[in-house]
Protein backbone atom coordinates (compact mmCIF):
# COMPACT_ATOMS: atom_id res chain seq x y z
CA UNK A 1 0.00 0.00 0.00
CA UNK A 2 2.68 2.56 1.08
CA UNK A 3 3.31 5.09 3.29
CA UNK A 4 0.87 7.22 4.38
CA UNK A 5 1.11 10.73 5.68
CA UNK A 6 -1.67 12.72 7.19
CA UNK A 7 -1.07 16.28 8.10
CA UNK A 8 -1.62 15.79 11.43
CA UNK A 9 0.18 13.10 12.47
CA UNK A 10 3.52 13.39 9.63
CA UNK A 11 5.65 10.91 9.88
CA UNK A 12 8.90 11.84 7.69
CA UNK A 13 6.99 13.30 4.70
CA UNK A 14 8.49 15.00 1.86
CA UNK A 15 9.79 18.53 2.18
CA UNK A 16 6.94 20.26 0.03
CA UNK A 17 4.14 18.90 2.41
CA UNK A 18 2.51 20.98 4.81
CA UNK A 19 3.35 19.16 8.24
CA UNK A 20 1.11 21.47 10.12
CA UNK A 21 -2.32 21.17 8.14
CA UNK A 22 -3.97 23.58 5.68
CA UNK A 23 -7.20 22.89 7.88
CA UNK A 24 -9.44 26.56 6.99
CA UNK A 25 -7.11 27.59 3.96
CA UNK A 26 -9.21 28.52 0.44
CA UNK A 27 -8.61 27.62 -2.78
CA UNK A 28 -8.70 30.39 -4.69
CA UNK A 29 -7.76 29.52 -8.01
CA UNK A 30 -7.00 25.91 -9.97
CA UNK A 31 -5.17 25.76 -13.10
CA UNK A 32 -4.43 22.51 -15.26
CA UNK A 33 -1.95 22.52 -17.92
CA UNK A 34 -0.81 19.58 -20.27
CA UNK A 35 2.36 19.83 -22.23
CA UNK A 36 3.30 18.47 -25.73
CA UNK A 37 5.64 15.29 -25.57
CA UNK A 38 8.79 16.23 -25.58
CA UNK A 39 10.58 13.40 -27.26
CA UNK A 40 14.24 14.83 -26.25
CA UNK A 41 13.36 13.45 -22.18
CA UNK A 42 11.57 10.33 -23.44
CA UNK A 43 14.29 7.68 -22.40
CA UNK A 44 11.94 4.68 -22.42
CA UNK A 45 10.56 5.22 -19.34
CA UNK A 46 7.35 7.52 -18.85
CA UNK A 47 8.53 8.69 -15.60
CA UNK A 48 11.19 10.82 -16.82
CA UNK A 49 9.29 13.85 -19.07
CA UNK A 50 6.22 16.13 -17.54
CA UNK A 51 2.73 15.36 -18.76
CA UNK A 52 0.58 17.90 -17.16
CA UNK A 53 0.11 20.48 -14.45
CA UNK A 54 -2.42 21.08 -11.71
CA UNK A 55 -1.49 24.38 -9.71
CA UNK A 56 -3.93 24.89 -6.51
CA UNK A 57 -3.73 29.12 -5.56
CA UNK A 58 -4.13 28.63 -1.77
CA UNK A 59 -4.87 31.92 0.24
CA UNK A 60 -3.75 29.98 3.72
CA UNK A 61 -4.45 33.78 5.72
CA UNK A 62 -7.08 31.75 7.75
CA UNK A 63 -5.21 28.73 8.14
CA UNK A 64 -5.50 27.53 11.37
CA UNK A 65 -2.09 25.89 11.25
CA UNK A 66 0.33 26.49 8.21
CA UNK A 67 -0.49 29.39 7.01
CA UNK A 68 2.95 29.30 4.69
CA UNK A 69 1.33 27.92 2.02
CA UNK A 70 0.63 30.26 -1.01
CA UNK A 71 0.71 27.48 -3.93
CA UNK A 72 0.67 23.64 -4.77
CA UNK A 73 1.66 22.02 -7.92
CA UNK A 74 1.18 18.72 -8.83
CA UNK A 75 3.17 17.29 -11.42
CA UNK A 76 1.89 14.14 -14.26
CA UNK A 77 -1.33 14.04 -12.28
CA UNK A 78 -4.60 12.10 -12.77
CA UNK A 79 -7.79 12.61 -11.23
CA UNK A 80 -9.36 9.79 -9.35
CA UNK A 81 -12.54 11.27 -8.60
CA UNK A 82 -13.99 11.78 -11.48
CA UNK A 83 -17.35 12.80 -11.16
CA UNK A 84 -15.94 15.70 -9.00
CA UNK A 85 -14.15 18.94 -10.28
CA UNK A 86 -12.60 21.92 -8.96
CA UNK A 87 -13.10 24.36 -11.85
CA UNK A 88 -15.22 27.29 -12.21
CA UNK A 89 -15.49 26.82 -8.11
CA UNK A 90 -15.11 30.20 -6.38
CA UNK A 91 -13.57 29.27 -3.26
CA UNK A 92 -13.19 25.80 -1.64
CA UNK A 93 -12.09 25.36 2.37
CA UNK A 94 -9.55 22.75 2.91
CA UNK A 95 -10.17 20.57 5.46
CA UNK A 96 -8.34 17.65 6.24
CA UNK A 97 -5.95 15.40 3.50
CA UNK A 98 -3.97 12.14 3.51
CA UNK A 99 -0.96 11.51 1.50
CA UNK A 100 0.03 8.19 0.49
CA UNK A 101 3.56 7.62 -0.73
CA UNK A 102 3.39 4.45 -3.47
CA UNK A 103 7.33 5.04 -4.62
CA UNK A 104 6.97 5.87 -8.20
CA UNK A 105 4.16 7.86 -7.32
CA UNK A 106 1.88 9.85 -4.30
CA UNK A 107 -1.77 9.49 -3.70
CA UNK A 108 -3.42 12.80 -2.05
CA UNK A 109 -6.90 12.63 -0.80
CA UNK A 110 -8.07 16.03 0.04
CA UNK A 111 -11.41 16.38 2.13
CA UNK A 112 -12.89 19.89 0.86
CA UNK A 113 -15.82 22.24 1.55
CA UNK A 114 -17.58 24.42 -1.14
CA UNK A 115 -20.93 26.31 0.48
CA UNK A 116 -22.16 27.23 -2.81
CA UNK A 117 -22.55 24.03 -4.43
CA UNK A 118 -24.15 20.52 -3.44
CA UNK A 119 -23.04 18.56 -1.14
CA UNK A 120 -21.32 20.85 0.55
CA UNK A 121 -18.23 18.46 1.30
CA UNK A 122 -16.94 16.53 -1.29
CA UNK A 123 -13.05 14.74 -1.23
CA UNK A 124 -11.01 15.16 -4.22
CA UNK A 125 -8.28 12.70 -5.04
CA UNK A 126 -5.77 12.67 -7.10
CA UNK A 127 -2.28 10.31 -8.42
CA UNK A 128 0.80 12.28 -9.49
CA UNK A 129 4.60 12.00 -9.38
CA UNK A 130 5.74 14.56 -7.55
CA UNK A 131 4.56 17.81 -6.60
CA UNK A 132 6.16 21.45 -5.59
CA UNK A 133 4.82 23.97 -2.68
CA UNK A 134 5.55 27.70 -2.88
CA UNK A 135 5.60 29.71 0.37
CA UNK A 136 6.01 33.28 1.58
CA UNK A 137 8.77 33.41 3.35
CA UNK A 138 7.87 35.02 6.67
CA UNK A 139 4.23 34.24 7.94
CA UNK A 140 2.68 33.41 11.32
């Protein structure tokens, strides 16, 4: 199955998790991007080029925990729940999440809250390879 990291009990996660919990940050803003194939990185092995992009714009100012977080990206990502989406959403609460470390990949299962859609809260999962957290640099 894996390791699995929750954000608050973290147990050696990766350096671009958020230890403390994003419990009460928004989502502000999602972007998705996918790239061409770029046949130069292909080296027989999929794991080696990027795919696509998922960028989550967090505004972590009510955060009752980490409120360091600014952005997330998610690198050669797929979306497991697929009956649930986070475009054209105007703000979604973070609530809880679980990362799950496979090896080759990570498993994130984010338990969200949107008041201005039905139901309220939803979890959105998603598979990807590796994933990057911007910060500011000084917040309380």
């Amino acid at each position: 199955m894996g390791k699995i990291y929750t954000s608050a009990y973290p147990d050696c996660p990766p350096e671009w998790y958020w230890t403390s919990g994003l419990h009460d940050a928004c989502i502000e803003g999602v972007e998705a991007f996918e790239f061409p194939f770029d046949y130069g990185q292909f080296t027989k092995n999929k794991y080696k080029y990027q795919r696509n992009l998922l960028v989550l714009k967090i505004n972590a100012n009510g955060a009752l925990y980490d409120r360091t977080v600014r952005e997330i990206r998610f690198f050669n990502y797929t979306v497991l729940t697929d009956h649930i989406s986070l475009k054209d959403r105007k703000k979604i609460w973070w609530l809880s999440d679980t990362l799950t470390d496979h090896g080759k990949y990570y498993t994130l299962k984010m338990e969200l809250q949107d008041f201005e859609s039905y139901p309220e809260d939803f979890t959105f999962e998603i598979q990807f390879e590796r994933a990057e957290t911007e910060r500011y640099n000084h917040r309380k």
